[in-house]
PDB file of N, CA and C in Angstrom:
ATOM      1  N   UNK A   1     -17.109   3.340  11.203  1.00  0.00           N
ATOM      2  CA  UNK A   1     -16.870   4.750  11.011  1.00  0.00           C
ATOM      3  C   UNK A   1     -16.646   5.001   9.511  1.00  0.00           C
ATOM      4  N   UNK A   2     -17.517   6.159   8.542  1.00  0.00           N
ATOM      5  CA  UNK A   2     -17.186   6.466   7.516  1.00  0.00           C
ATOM      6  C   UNK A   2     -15.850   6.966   7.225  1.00  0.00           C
ATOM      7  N   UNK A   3     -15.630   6.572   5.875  1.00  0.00           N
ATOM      8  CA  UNK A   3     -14.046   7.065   5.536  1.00  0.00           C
ATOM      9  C   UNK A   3     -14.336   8.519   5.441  1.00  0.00           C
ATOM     10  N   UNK A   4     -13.141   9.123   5.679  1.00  0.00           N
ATOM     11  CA  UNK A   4     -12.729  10.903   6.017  1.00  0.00           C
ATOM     12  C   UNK A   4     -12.069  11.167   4.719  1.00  0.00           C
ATOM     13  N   UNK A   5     -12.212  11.894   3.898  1.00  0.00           N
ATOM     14  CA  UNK A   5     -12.090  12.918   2.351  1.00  0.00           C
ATOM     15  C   UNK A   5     -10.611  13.752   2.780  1.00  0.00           C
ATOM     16  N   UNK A   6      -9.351  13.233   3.056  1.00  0.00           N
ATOM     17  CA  UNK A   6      -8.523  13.922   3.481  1.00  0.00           C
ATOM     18  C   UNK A   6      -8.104  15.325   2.659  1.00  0.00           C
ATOM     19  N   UNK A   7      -7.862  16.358   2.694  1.00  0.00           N
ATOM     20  CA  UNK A   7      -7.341  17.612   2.292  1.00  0.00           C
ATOM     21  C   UNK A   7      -5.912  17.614   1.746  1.00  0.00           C
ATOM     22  N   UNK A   8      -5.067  18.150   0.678  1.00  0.00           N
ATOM     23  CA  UNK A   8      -3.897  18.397   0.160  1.00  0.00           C
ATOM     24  C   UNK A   8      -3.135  18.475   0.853  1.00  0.00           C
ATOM     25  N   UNK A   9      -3.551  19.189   1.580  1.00  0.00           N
ATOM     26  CA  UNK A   9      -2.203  19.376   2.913  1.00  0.00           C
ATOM     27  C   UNK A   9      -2.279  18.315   3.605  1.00  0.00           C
ATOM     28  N   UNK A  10      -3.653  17.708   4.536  1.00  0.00           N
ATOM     29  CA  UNK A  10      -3.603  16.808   4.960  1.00  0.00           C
ATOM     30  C   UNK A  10      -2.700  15.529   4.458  1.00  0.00           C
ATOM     31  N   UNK A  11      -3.253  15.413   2.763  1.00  0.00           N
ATOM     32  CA  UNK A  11      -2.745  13.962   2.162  1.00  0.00           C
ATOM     33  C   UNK A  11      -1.064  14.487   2.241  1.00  0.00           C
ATOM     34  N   UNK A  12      -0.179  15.362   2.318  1.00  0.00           N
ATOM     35  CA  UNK A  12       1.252  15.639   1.985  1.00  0.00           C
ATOM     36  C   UNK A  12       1.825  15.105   3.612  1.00  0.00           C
ATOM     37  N   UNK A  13       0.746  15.822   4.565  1.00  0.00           N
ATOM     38  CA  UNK A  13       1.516  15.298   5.577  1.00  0.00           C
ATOM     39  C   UNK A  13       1.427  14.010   6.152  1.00  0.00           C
ATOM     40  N   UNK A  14       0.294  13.104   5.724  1.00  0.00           N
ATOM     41  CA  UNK A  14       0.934  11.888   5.711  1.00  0.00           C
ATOM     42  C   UNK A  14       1.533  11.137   4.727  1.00  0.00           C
ATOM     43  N   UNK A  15       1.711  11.744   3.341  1.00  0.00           N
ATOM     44  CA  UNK A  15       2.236  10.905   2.671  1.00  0.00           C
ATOM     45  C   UNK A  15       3.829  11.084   2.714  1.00  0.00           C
ATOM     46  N   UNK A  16       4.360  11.501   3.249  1.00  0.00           N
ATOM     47  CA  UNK A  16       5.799  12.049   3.848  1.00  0.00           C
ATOM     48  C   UNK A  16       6.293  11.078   4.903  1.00  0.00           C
ATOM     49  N   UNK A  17       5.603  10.459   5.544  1.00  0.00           N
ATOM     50  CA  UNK A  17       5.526   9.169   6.350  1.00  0.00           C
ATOM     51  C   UNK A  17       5.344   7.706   5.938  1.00  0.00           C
ATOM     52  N   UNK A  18       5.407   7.918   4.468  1.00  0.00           N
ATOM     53  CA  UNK A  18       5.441   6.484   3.682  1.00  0.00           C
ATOM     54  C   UNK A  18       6.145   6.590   2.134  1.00  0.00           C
ATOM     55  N   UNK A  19       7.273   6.412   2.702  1.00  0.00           N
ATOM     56  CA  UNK A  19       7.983   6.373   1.582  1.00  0.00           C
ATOM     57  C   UNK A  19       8.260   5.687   0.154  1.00  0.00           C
ATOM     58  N   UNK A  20       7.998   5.594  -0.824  1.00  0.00           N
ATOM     59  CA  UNK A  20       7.498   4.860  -1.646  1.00  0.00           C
ATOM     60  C   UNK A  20       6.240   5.018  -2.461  1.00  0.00           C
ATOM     61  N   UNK A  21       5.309   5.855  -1.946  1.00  0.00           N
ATOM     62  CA  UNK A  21       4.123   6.263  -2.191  1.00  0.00           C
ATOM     63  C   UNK A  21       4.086   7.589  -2.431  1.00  0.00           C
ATOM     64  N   UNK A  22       3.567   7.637  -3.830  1.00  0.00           N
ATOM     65  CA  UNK A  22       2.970   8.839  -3.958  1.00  0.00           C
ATOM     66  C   UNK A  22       1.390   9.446  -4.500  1.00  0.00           C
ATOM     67  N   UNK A  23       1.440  10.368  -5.063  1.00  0.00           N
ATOM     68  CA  UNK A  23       0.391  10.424  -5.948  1.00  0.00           C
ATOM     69  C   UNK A  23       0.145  10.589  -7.222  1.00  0.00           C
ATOM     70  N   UNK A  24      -0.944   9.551  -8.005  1.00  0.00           N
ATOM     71  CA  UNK A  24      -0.810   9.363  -9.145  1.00  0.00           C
ATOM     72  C   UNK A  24      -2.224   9.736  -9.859  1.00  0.00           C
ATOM     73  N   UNK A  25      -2.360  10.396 -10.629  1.00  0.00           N
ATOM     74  CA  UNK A  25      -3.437  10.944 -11.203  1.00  0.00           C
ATOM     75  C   UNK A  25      -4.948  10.661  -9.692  1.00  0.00           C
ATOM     76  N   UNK A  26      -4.491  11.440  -8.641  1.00  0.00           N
ATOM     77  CA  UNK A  26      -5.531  11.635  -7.830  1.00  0.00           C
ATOM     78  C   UNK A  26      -5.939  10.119  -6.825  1.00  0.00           C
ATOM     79  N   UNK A  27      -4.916   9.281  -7.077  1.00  0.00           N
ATOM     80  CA  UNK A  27      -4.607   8.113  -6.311  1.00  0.00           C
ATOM     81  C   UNK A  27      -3.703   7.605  -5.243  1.00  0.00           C
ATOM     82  N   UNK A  28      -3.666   7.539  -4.728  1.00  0.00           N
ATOM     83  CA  UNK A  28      -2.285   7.166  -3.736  1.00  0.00           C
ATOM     84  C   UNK A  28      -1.413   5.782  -4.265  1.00  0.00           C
ATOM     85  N   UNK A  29      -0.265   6.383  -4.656  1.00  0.00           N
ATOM     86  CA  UNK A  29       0.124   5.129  -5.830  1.00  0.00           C
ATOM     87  C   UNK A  29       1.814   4.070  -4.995  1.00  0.00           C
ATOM     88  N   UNK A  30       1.590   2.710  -5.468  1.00  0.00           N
ATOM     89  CA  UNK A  30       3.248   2.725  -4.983  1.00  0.00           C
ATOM     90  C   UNK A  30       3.337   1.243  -6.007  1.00  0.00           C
ATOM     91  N   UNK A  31       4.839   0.844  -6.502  1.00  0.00           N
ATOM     92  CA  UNK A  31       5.040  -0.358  -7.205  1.00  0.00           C
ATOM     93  C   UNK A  31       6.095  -0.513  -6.583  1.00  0.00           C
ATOM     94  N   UNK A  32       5.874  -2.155  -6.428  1.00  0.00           N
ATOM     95  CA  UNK A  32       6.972  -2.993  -5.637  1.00  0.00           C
ATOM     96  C   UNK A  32       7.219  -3.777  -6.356  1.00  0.00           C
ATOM     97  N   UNK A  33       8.581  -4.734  -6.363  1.00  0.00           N
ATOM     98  CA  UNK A  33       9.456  -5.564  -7.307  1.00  0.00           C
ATOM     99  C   UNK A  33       9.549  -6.410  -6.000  1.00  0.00           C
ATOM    100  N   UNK A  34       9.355  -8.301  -6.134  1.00  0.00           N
ATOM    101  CA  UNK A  34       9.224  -9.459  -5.284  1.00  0.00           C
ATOM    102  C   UNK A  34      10.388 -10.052  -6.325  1.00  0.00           C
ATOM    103  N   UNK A  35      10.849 -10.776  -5.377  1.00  0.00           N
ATOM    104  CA  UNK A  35      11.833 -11.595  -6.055  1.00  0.00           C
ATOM    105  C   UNK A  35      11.289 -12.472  -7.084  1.00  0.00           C
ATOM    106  N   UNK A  36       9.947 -12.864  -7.381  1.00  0.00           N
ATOM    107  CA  UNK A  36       9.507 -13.569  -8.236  1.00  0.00           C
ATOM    108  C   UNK A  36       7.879 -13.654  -8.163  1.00  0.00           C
ATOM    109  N   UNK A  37       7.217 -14.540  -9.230  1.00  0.00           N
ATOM    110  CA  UNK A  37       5.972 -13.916  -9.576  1.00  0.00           C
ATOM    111  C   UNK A  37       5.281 -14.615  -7.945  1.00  0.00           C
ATOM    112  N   UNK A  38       6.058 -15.957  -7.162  1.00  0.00           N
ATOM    113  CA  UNK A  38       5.326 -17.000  -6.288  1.00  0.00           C
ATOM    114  C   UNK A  38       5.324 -15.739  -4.885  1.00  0.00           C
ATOM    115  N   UNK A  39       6.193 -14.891  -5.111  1.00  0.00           N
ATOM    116  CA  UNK A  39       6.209 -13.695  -3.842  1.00  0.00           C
ATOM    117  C   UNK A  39       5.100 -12.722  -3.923  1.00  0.00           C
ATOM    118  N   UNK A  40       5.441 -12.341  -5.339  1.00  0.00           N
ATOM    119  CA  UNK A  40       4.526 -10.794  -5.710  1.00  0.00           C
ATOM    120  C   UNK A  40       3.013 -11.465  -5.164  1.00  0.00           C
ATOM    121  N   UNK A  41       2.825 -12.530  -5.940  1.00  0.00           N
ATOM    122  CA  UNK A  41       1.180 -13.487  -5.758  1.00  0.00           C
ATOM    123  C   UNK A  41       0.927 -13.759  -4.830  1.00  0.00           C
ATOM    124  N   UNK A  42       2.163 -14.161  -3.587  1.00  0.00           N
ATOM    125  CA  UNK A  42       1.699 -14.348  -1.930  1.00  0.00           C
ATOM    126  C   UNK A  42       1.311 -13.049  -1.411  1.00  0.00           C
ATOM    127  N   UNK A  43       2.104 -11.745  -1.731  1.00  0.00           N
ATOM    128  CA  UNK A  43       1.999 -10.797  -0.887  1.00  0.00           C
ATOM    129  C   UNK A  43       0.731 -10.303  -1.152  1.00  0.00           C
ATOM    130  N   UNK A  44       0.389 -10.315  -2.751  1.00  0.00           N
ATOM    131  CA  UNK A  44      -1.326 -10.012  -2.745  1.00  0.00           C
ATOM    132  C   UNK A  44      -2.277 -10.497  -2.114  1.00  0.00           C
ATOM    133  N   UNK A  45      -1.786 -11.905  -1.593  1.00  0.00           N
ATOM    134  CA  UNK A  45      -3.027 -12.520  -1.269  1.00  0.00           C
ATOM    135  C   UNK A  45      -3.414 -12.027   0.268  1.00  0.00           C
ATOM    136  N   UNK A  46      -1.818 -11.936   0.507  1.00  0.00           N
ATOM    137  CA  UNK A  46      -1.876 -11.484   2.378  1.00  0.00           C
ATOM    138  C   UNK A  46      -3.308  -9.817   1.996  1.00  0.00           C
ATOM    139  N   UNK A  47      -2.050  -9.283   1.278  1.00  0.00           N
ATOM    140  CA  UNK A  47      -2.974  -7.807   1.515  1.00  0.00           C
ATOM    141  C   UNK A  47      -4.857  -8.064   0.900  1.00  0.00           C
ATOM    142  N   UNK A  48      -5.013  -9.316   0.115  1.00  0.00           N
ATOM    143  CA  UNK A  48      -6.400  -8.873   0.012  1.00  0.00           C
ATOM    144  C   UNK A  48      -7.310  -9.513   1.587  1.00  0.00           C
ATOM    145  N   UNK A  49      -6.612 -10.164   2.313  1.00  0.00           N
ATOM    146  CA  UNK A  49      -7.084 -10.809   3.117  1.00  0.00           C
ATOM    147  C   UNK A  49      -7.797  -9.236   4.403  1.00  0.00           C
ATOM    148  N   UNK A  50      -6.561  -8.404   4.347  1.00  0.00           N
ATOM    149  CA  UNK A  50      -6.222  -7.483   4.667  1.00  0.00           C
ATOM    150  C   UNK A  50      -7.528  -6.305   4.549  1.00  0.00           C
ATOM    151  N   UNK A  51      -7.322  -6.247   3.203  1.00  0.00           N
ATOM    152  CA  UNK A  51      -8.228  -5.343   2.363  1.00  0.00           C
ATOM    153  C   UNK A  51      -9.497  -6.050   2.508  1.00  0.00           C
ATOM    154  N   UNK A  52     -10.065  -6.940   2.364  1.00  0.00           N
ATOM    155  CA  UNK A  52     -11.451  -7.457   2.559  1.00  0.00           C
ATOM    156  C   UNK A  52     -11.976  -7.095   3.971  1.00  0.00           C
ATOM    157  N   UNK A  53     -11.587  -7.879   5.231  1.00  0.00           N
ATOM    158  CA  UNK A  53     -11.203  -7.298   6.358  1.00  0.00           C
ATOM    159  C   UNK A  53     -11.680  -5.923   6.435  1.00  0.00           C
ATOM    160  N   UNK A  54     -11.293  -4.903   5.915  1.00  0.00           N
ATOM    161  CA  UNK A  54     -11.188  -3.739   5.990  1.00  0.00           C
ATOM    162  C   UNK A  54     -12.578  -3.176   5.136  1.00  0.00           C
ATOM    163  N   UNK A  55     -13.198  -3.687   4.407  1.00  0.00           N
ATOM    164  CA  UNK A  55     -13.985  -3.766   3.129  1.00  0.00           C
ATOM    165  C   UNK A  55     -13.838  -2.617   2.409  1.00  0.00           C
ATOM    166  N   UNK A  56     -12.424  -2.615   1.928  1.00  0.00           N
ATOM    167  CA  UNK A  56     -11.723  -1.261   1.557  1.00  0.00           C
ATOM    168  C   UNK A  56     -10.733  -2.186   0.043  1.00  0.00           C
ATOM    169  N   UNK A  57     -10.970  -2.127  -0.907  1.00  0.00           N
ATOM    170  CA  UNK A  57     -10.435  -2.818  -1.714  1.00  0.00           C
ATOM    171  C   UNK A  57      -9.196  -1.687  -2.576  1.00  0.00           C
ATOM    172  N   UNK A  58      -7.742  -2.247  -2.844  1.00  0.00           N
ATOM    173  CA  UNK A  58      -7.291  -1.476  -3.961  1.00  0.00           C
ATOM    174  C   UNK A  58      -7.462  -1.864  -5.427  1.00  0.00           C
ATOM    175  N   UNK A  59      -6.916  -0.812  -6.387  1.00  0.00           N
ATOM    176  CA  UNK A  59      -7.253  -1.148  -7.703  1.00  0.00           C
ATOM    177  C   UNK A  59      -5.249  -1.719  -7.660  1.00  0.00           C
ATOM    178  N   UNK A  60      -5.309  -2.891  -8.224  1.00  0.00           N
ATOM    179  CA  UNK A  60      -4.219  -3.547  -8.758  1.00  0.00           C
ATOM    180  C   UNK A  60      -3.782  -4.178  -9.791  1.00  0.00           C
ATOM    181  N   UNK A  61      -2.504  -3.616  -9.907  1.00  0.00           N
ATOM    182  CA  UNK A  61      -1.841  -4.446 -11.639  1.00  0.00           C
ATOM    183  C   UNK A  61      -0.669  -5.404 -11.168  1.00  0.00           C
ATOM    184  N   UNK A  62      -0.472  -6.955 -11.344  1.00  0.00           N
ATOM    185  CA  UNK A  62       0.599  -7.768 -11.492  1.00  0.00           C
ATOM    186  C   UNK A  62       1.178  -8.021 -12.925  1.00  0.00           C
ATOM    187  N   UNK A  63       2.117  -7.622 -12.930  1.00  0.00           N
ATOM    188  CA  UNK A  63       3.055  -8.911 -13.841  1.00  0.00           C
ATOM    189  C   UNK A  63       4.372  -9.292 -13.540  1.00  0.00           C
ATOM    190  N   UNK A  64       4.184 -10.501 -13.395  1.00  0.00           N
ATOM    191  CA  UNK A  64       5.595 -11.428 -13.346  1.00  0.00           C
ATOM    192  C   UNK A  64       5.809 -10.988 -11.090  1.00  0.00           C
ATOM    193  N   UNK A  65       7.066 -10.376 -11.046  1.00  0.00           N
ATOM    194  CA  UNK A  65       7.381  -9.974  -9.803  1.00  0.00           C
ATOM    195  C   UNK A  65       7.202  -8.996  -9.255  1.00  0.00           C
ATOM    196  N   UNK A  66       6.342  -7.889 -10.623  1.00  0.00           N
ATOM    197  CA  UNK A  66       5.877  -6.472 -10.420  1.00  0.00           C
ATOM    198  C   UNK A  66       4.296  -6.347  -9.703  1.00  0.00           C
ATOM    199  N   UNK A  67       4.234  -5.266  -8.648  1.00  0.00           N
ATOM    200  CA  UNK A  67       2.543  -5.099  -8.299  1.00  0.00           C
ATOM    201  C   UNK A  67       2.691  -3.638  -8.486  1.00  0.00           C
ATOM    202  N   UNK A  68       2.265  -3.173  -8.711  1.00  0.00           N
ATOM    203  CA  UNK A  68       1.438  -1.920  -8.835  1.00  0.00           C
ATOM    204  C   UNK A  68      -0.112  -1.454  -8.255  1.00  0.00           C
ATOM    205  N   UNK A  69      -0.128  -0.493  -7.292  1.00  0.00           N
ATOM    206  CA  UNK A  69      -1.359  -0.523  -6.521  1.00  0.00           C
ATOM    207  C   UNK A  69      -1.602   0.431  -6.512  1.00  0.00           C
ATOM    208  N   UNK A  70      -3.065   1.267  -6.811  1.00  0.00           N
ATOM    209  CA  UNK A  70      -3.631   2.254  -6.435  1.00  0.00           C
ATOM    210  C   UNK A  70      -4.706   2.203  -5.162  1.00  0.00           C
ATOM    211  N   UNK A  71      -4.745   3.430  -4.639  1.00  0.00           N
ATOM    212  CA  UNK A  71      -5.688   2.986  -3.441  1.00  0.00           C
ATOM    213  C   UNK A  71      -6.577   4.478  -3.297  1.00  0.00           C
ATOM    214  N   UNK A  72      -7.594   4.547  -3.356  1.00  0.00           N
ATOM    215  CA  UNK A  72      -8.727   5.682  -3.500  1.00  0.00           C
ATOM    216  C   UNK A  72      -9.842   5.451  -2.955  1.00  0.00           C
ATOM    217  N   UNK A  73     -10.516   6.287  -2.806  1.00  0.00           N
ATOM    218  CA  UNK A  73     -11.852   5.831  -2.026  1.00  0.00           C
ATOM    219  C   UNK A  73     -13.044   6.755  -2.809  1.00  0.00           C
ATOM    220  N   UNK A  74     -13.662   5.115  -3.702  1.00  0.00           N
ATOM    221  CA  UNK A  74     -15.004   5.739  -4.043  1.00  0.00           C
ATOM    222  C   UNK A  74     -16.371   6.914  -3.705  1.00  0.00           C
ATOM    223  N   UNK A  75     -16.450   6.038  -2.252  1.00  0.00           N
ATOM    224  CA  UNK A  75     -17.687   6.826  -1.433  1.00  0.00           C
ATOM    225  C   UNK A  75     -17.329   8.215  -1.369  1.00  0.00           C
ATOM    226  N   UNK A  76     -15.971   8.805  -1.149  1.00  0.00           N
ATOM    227  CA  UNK A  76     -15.716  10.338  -0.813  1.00  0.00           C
ATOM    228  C   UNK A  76     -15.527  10.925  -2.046  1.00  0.00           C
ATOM    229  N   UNK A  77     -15.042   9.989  -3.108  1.00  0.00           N
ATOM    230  CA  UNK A  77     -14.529  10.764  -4.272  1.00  0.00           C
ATOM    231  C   UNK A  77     -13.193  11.247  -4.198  1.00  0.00           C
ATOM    232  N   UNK A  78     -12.008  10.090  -3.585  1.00  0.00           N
ATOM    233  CA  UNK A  78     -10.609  11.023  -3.276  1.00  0.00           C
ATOM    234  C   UNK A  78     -10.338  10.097  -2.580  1.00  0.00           C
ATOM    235  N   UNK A  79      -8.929  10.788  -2.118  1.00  0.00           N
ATOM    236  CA  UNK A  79      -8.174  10.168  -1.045  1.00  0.00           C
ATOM    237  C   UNK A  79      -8.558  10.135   0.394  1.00  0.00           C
ATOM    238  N   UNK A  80      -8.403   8.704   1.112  1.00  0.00           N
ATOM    239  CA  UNK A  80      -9.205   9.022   2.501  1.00  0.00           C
ATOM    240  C   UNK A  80      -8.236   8.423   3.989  1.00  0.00           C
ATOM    241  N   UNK A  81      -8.531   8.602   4.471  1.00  0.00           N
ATOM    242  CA  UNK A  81      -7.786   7.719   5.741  1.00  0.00           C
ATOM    243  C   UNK A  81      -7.928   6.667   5.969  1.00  0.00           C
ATOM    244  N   UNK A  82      -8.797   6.083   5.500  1.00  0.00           N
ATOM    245  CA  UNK A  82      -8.827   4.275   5.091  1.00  0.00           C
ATOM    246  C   UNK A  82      -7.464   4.041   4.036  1.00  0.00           C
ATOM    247  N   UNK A  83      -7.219   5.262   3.163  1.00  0.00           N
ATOM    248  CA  UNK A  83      -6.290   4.573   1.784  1.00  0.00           C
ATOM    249  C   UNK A  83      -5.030   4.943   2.744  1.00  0.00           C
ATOM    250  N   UNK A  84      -4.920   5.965   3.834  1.00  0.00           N
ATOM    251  CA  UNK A  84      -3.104   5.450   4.417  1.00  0.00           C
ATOM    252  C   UNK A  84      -3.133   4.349   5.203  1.00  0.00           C
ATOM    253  N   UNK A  85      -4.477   4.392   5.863  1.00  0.00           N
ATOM    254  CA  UNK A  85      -4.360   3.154   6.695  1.00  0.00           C
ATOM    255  C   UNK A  85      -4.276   1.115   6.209  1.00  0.00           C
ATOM    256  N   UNK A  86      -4.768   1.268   4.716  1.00  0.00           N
ATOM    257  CA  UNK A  86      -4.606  -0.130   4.134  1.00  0.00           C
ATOM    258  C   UNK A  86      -3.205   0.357   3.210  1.00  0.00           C
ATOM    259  N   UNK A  87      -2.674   1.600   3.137  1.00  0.00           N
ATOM    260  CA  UNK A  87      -1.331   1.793   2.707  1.00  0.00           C
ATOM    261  C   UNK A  87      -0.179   1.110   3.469  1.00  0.00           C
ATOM    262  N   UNK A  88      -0.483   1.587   4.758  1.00  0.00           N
ATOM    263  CA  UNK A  88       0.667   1.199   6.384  1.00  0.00           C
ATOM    264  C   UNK A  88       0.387  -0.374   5.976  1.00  0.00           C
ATOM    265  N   UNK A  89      -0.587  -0.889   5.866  1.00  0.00           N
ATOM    266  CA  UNK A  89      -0.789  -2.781   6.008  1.00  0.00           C
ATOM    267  C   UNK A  89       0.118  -3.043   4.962  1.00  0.00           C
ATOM    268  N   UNK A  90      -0.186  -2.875   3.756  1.00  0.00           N
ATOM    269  CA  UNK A  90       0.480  -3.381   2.311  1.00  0.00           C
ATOM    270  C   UNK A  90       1.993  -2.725   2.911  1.00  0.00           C
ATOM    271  N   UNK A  91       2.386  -2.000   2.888  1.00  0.00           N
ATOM    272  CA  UNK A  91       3.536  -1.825   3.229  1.00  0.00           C
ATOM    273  C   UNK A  91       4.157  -2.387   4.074  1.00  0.00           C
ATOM    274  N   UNK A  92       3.967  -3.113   5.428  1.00  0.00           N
ATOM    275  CA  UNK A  92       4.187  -4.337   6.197  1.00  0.00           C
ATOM    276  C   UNK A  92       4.254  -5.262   5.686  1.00  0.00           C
ATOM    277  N   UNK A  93       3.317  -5.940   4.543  1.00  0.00           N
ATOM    278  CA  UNK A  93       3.189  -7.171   4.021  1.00  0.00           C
ATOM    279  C   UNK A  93       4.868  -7.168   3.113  1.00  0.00           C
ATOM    280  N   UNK A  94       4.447  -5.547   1.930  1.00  0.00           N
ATOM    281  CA  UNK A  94       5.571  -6.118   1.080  1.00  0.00           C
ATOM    282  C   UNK A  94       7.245  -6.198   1.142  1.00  0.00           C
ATOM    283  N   UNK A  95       6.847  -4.998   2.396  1.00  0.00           N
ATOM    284  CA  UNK A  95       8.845  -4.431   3.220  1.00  0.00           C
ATOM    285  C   UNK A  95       8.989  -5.645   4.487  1.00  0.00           C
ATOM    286  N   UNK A  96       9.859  -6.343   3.774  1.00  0.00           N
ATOM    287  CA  UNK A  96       9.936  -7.465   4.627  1.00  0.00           C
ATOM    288  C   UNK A  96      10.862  -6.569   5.855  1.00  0.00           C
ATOM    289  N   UNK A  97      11.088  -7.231   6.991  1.00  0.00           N
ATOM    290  CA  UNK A  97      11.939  -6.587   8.629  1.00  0.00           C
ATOM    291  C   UNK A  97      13.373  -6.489   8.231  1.00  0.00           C
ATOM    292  N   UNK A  98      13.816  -5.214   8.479  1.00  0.00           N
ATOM    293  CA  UNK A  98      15.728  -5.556   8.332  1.00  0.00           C
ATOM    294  C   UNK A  98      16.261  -6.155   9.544  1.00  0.00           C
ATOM    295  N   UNK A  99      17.217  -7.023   9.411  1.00  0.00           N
ATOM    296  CA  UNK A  99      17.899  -7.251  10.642  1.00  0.00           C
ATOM    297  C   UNK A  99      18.471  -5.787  11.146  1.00  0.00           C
ATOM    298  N   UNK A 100      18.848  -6.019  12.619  1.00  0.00           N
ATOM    299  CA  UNK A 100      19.096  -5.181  13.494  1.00  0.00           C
ATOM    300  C   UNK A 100      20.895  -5.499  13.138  1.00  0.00           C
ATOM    301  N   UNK A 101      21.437  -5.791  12.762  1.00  0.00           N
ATOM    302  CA  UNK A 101      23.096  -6.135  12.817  1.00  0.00           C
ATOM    303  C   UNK A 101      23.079  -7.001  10.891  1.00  0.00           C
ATOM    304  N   UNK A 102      22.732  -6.212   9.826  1.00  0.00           N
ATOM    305  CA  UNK A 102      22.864  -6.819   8.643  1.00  0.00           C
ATOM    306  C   UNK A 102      24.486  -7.208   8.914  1.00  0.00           C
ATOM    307  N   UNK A 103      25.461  -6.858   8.745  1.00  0.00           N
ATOM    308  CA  UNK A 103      26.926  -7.589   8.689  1.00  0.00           C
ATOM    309  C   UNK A 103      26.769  -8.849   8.902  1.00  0.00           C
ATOM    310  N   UNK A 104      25.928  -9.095  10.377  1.00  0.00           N
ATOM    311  CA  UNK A 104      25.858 -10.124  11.494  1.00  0.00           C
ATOM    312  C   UNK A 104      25.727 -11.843  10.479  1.00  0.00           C
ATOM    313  N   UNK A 105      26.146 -12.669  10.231  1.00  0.00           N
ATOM    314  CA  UNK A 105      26.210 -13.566   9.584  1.00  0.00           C
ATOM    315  C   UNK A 105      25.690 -15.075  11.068  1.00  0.00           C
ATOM    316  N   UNK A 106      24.968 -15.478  10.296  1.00  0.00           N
ATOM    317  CA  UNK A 106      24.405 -16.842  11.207  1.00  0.00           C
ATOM    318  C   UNK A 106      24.656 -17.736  11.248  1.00  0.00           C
TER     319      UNK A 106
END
């Protein structure tokens, strides 16, 4: 299925559902901090596995424990429903699960 050219309004009301993300000169933008460069470099690798898969690639910047990701879609010229949908993945990869009882000690 071709990617869908989402609308302003469209892109607000899902980007309100992913917190962390916004928009950056006409991109869907978000930067995450890994405890170190061996994290930031795993979590890319998960998401390109992800992103290939998908044959939906983002534009990305690393340094050190920092990623920085844009996600756009060539073919439409804009933002599309492929870029929330490999948004929701990367965001799984890099928001690791909270425990259900943080106090809770093991």
């Amino acid at each position: 299925m071709p990617a869908k050219k989402l609308s302003d309004a469209e892109i607000q009301a899902v980007l309100s559902k992913l917190p962390g993300w916004k928009i950056v000169n006409g991109k869907l933008h978000r930067e995450y901090e890994c405890k170190d460069f061996v994290a930031a470099f795993g979590n890319m690798t998960r998401v390109a596995l992800v992103a290939e898969a998908m044959n939906h690639h983002p534009e990305w910047f690393n340094v050190w424990n920092k990623v920085m990701i844009d996600l756009v879609t060539h073919s439409v010229k804009g933002i599309s429903d492929y870029d929330f949908v490999l948004a929701e993945k990367i965001e799984e990869i890099f928001t690791p699960p909270r425990p259900i009882f943080p106090d809770e000690k093991k």
